[in-house]
PDB file of N, CA and C in Angstrom:
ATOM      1  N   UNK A   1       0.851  -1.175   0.000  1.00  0.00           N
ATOM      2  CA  UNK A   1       0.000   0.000   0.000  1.00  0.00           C
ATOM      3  C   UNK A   1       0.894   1.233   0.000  1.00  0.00           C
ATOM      4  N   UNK A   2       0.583   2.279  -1.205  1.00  0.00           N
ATOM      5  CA  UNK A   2       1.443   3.146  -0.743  1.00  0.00           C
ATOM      6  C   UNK A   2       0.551   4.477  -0.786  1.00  0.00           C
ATOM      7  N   UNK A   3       0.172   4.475   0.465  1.00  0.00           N
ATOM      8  CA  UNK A   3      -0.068   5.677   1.447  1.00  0.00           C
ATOM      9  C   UNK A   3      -0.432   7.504   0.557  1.00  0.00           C
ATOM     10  N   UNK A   4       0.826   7.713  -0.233  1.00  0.00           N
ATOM     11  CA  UNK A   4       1.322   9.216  -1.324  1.00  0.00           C
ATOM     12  C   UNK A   4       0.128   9.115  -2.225  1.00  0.00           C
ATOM     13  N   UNK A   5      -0.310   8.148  -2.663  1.00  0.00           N
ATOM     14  CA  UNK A   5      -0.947   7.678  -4.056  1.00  0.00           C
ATOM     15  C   UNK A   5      -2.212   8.048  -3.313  1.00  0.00           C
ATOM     16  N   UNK A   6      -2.806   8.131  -2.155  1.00  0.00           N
ATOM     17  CA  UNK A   6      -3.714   8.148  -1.713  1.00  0.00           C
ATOM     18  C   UNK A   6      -3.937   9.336  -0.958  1.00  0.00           C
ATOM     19  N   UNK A   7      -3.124  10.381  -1.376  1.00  0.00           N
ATOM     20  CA  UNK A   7      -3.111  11.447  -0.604  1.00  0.00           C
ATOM     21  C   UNK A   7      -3.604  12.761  -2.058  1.00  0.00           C
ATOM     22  N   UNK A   8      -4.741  13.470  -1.886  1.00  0.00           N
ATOM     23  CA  UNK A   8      -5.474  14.135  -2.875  1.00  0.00           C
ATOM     24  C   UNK A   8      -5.822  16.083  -2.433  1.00  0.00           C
ATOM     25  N   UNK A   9      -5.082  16.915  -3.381  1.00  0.00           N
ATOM     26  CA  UNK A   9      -5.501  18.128  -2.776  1.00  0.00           C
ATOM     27  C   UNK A   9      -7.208  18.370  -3.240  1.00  0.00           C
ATOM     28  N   UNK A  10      -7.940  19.540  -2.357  1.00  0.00           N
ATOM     29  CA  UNK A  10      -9.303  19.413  -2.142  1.00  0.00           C
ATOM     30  C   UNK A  10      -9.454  19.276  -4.087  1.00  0.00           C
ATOM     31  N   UNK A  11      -8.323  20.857  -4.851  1.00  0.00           N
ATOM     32  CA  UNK A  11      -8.877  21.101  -5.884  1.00  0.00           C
ATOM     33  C   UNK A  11      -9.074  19.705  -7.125  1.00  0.00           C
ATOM     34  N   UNK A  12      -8.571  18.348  -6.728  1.00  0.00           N
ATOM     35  CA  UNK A  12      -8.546  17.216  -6.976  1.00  0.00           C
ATOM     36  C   UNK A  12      -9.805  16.757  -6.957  1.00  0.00           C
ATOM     37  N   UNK A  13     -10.605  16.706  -5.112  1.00  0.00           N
ATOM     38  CA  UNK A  13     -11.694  16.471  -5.070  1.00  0.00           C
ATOM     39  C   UNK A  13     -12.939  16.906  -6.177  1.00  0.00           C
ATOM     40  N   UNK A  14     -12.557  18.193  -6.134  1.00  0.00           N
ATOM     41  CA  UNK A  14     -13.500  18.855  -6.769  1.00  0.00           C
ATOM     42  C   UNK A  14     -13.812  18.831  -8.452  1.00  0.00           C
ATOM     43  N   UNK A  15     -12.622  18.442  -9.157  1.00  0.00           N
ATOM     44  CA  UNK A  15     -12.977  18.264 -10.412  1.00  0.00           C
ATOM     45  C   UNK A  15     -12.796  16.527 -11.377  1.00  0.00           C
ATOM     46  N   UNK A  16     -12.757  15.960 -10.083  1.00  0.00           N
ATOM     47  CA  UNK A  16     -12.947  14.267 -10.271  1.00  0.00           C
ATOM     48  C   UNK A  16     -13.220  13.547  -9.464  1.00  0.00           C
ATOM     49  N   UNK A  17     -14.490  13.741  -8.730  1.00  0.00           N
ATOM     50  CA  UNK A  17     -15.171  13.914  -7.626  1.00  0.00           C
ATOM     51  C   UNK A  17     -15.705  11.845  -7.870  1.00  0.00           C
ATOM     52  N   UNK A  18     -15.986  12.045  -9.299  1.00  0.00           N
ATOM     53  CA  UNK A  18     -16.993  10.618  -9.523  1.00  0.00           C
ATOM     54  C   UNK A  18     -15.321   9.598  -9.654  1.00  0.00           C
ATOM     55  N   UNK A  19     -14.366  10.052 -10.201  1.00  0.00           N
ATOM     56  CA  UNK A  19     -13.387   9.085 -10.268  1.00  0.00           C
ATOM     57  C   UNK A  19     -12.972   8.401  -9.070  1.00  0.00           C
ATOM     58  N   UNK A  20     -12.831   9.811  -8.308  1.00  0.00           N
ATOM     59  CA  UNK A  20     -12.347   9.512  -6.606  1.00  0.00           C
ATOM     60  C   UNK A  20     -13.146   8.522  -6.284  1.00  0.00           C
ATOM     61  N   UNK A  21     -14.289   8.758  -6.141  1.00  0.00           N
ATOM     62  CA  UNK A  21     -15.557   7.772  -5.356  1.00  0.00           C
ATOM     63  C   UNK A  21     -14.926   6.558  -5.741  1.00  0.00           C
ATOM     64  N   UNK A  22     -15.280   6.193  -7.618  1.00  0.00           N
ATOM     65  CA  UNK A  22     -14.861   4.918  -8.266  1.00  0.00           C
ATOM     66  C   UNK A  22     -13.811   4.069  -7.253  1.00  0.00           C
ATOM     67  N   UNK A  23     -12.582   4.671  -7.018  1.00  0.00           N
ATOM     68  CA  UNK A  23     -11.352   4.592  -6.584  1.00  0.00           C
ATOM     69  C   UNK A  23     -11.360   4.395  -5.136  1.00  0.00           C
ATOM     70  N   UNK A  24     -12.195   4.988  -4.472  1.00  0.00           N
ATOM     71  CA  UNK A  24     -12.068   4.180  -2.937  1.00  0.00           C
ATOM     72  C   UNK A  24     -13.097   3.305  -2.895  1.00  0.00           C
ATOM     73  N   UNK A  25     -14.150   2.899  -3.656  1.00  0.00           N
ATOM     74  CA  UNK A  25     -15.462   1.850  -3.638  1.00  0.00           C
ATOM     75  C   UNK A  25     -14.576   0.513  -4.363  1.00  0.00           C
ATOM     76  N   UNK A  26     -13.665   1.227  -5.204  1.00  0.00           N
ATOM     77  CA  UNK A  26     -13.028  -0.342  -5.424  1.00  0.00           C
ATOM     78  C   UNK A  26     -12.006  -0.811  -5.000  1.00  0.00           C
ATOM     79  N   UNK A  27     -10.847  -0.144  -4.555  1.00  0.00           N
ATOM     80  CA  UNK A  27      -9.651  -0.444  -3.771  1.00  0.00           C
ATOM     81  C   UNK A  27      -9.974  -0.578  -2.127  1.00  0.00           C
ATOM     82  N   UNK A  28     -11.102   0.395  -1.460  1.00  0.00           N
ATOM     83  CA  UNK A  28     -11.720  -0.067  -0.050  1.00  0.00           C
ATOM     84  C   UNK A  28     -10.469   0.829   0.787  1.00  0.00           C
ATOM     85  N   UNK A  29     -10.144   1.711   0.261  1.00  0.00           N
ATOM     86  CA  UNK A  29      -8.806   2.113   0.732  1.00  0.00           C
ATOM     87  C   UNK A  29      -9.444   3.984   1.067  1.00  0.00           C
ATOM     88  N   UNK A  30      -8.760   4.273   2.233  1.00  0.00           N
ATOM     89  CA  UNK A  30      -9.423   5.727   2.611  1.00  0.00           C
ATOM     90  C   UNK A  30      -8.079   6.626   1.557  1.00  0.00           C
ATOM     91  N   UNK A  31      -9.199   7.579   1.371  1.00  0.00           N
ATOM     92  CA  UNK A  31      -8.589   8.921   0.301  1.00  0.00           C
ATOM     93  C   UNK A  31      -8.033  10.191   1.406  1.00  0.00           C
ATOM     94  N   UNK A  32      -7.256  10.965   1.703  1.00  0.00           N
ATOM     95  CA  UNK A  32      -6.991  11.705   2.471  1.00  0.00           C
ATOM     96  C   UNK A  32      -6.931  12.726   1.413  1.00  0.00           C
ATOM     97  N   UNK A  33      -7.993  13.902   2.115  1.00  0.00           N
ATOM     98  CA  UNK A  33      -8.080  15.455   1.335  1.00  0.00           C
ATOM     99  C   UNK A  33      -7.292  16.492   2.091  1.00  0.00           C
ATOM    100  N   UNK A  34      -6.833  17.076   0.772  1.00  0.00           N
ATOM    101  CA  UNK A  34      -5.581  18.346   2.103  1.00  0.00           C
ATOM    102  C   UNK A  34      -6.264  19.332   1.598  1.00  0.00           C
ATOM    103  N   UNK A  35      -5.967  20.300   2.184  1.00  0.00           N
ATOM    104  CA  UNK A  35      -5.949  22.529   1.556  1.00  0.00           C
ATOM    105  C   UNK A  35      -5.026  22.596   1.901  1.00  0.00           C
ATOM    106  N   UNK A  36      -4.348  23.260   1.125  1.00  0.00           N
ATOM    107  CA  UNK A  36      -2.954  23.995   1.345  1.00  0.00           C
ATOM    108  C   UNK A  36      -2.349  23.684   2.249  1.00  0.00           C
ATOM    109  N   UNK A  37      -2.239  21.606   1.524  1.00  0.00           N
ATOM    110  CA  UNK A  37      -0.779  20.903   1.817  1.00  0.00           C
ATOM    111  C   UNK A  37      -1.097  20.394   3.182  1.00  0.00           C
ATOM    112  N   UNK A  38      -2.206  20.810   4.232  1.00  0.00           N
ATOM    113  CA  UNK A  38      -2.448  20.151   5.024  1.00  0.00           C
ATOM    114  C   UNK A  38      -3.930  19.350   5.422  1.00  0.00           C
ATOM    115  N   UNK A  39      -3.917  18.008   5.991  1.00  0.00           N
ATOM    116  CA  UNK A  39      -4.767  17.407   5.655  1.00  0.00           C
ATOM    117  C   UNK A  39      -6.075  17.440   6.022  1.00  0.00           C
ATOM    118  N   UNK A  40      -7.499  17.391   5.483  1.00  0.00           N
ATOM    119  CA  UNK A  40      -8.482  17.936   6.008  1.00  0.00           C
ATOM    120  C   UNK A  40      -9.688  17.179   6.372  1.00  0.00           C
ATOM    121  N   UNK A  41      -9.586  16.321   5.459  1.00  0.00           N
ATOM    122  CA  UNK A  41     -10.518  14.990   5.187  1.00  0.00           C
ATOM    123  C   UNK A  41     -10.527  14.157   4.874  1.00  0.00           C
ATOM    124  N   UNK A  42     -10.746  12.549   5.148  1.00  0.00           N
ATOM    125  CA  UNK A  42     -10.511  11.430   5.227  1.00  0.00           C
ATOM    126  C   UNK A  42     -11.684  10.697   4.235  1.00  0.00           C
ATOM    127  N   UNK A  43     -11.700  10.774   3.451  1.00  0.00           N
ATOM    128  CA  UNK A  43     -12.987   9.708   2.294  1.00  0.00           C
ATOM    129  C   UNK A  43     -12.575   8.066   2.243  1.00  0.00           C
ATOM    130  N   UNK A  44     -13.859   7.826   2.518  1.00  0.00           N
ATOM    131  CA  UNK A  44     -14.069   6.127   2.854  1.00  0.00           C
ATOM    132  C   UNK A  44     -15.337   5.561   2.497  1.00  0.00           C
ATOM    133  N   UNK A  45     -14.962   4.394   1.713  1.00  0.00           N
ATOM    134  CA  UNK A  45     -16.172   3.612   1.563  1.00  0.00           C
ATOM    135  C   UNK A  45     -17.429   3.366   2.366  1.00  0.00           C
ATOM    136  N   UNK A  46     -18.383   3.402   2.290  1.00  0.00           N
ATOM    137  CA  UNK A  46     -18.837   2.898   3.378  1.00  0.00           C
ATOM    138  C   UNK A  46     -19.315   1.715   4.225  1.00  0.00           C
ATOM    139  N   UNK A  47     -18.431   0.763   3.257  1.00  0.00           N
ATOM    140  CA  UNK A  47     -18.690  -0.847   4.147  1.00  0.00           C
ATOM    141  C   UNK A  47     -16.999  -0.637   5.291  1.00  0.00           C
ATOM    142  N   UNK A  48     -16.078   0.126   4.204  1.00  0.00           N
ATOM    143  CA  UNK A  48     -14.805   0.176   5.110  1.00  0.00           C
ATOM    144  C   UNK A  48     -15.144   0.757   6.709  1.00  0.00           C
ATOM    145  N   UNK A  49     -16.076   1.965   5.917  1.00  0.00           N
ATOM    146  CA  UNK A  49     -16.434   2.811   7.456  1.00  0.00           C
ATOM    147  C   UNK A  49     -17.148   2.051   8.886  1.00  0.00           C
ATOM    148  N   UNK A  50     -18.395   1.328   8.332  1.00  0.00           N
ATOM    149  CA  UNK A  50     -19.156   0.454   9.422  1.00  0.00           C
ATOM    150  C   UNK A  50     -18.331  -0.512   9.723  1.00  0.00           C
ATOM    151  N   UNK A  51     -17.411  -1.200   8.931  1.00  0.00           N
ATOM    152  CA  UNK A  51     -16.414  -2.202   9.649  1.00  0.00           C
ATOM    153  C   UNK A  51     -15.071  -1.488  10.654  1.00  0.00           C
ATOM    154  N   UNK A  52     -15.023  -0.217  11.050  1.00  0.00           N
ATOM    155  CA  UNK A  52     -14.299   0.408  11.415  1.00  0.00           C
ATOM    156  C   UNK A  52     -15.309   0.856  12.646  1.00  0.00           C
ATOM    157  N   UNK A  53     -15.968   1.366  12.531  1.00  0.00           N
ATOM    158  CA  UNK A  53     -16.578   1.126  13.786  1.00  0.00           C
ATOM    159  C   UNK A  53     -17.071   0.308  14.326  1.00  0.00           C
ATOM    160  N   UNK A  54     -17.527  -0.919  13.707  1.00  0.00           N
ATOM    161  CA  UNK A  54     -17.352  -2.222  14.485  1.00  0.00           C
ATOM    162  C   UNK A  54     -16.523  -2.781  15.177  1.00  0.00           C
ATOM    163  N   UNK A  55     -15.595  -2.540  14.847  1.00  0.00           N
ATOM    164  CA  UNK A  55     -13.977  -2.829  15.515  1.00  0.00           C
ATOM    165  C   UNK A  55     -14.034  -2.051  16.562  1.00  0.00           C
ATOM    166  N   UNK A  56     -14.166  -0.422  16.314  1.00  0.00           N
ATOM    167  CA  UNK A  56     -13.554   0.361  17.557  1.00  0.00           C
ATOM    168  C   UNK A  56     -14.919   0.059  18.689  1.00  0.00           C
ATOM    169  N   UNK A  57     -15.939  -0.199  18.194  1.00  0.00           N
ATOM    170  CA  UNK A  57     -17.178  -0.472  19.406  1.00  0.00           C
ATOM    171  C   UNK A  57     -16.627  -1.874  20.224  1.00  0.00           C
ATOM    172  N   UNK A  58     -16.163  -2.862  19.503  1.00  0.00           N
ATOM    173  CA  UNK A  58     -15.742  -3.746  20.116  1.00  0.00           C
ATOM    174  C   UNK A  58     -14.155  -3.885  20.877  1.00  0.00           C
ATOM    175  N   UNK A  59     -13.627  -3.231  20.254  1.00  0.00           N
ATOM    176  CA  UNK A  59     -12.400  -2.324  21.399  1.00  0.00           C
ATOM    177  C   UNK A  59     -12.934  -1.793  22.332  1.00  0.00           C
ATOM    178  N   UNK A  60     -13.678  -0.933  22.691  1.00  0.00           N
ATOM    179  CA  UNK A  60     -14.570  -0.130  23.533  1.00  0.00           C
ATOM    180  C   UNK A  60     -15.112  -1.559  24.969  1.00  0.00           C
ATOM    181  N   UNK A  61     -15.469  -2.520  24.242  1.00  0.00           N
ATOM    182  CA  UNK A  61     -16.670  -3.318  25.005  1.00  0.00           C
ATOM    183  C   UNK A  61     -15.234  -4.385  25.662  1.00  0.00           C
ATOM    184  N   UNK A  62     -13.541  -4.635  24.966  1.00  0.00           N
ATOM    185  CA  UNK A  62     -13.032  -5.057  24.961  1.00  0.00           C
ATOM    186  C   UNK A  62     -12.241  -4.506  26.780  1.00  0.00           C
ATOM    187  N   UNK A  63     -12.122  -3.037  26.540  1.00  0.00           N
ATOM    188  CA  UNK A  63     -11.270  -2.539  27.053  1.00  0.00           C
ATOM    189  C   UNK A  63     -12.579  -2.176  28.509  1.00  0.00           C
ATOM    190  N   UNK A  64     -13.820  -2.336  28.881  1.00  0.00           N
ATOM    191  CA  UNK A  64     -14.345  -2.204  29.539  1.00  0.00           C
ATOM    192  C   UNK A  64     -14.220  -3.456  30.060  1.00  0.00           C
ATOM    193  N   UNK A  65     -14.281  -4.283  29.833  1.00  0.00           N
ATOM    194  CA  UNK A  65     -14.347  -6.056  30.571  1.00  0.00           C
ATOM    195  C   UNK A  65     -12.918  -5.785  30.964  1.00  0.00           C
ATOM    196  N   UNK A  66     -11.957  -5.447  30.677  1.00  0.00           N
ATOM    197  CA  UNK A  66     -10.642  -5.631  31.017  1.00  0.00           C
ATOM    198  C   UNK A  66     -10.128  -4.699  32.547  1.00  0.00           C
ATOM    199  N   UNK A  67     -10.879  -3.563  32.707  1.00  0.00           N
ATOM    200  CA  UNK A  67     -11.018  -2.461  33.478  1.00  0.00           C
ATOM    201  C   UNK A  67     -11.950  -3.473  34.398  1.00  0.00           C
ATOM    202  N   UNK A  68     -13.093  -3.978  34.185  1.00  0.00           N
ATOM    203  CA  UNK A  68     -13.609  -4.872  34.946  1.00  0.00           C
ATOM    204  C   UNK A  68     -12.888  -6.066  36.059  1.00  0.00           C
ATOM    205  N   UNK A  69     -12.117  -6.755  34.947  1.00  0.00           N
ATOM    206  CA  UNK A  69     -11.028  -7.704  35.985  1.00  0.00           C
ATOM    207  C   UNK A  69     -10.342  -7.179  36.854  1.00  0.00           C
ATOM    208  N   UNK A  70      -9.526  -5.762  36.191  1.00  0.00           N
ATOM    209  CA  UNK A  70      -8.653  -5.401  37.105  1.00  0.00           C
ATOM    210  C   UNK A  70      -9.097  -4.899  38.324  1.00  0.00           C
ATOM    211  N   UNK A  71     -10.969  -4.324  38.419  1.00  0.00           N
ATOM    212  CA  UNK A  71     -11.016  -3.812  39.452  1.00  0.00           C
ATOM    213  C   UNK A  71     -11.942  -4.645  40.513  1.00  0.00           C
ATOM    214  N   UNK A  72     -11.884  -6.232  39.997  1.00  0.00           N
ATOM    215  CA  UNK A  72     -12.428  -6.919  40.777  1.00  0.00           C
ATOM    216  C   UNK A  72     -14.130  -7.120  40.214  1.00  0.00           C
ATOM    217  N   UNK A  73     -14.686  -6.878  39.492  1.00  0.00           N
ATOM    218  CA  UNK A  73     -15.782  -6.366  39.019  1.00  0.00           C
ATOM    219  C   UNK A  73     -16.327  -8.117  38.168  1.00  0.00           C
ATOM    220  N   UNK A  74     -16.421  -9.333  38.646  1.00  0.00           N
ATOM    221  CA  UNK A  74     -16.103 -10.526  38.091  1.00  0.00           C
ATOM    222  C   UNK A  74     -16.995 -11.451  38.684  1.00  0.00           C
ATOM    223  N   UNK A  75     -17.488 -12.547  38.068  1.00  0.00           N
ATOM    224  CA  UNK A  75     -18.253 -13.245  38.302  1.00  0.00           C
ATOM    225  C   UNK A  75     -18.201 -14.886  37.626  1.00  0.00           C
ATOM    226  N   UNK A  76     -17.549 -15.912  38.457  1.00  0.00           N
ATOM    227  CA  UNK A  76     -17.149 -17.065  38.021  1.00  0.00           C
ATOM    228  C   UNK A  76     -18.312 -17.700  37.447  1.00  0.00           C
ATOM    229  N   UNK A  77     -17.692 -18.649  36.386  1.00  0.00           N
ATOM    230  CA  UNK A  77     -18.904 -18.931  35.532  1.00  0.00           C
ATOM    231  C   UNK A  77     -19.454 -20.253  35.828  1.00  0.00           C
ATOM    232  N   UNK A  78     -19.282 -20.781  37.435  1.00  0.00           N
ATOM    233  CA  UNK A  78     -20.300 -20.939  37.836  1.00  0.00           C
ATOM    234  C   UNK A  78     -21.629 -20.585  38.264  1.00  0.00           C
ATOM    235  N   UNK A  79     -20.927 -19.462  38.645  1.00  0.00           N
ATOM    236  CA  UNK A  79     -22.270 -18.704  39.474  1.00  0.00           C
ATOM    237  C   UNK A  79     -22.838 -18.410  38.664  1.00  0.00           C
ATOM    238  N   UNK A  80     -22.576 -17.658  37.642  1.00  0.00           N
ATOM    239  CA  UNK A  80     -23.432 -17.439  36.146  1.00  0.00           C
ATOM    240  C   UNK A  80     -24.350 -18.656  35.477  1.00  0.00           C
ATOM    241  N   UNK A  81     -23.828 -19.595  35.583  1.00  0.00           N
ATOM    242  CA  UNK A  81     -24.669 -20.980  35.052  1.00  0.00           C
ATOM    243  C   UNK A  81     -25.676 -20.962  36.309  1.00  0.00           C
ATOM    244  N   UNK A  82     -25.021 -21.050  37.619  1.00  0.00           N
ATOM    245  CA  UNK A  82     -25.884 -21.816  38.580  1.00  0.00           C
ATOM    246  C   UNK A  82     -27.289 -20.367  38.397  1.00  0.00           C
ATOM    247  N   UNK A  83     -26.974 -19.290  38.491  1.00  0.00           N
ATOM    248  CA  UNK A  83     -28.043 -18.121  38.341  1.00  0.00           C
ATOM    249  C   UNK A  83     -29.026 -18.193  37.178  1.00  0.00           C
ATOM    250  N   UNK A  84     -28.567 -18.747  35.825  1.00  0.00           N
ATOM    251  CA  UNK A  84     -29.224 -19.036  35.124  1.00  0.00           C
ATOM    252  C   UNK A  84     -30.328 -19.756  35.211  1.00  0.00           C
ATOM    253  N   UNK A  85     -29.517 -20.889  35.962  1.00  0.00           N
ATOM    254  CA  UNK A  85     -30.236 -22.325  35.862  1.00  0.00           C
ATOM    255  C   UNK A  85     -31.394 -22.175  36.627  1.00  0.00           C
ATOM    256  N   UNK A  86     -31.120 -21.637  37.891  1.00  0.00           N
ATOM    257  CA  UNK A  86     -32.190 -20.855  39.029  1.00  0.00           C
ATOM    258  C   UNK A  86     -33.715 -20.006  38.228  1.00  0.00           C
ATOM    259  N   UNK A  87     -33.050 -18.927  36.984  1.00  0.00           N
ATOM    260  CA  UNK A  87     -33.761 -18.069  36.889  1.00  0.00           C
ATOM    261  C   UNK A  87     -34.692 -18.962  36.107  1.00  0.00           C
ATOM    262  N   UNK A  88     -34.324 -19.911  34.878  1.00  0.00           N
ATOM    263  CA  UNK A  88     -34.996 -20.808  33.844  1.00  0.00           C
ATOM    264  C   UNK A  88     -35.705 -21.972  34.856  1.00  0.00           C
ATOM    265  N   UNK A  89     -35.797 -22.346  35.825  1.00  0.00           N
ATOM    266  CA  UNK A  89     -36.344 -23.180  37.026  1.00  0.00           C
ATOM    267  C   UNK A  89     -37.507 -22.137  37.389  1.00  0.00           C
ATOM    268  N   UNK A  90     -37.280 -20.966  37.654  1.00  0.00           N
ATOM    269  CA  UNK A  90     -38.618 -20.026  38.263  1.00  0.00           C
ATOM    270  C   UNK A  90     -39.493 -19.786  37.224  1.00  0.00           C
ATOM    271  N   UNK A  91     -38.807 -19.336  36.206  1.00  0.00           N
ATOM    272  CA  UNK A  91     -39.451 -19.282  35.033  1.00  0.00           C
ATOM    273  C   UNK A  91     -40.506 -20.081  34.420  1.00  0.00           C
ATOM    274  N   UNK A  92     -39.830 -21.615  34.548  1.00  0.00           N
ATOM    275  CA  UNK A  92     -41.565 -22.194  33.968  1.00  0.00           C
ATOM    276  C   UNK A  92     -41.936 -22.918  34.804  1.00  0.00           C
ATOM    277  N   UNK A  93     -42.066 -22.550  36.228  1.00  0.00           N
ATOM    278  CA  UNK A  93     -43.013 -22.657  37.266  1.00  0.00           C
ATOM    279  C   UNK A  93     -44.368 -22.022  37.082  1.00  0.00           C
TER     280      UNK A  93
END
């Protein structure tokens, strides 16, 4: 991947606007937009995009369970079965 090839000033955007699109819908690869040489905007597919926040939501849910262990916040998976088993027993009483 080389990174330069994918780097586009805005006045780029603006007068091959449908090529650009073409070009990140088929390579899946983000477009970086500059103004004057510095960078402004990031263009992305949008299956790339929802799989990118799928990831970071599950980093998120990753790094909360982990903050969990460390602060004692835990529940052996017995007790979890045996609570289950309890709640599905009351249940179709």
């Amino acid at each position: 991947m080389n990174i330069t090839s994918d780097i586009k000033p805005v006045t780029y955007l603006k007068s091959r606007a449908a090529e650009l699109l073409n070009q990140i819908n088929e390579t899946h690869r983000p477009v970086i937009i500059t103004q004057n040489g510095e960078p402004r905007a990031v263009l992305q597919d949008p299956k790339s995009y929802e799989n990118m926040r799928n990831a970071i939501g599950l980093l998120k849910l990753i790094s909360a369970g982990e903050t969990d262990v460390r602060e004692g916040r835990v529940v052996g998976h017995d007790d979890v079965f045996d609570t289950l088993e309890d709640d599905l027993k009351a249940a179709m009483k």
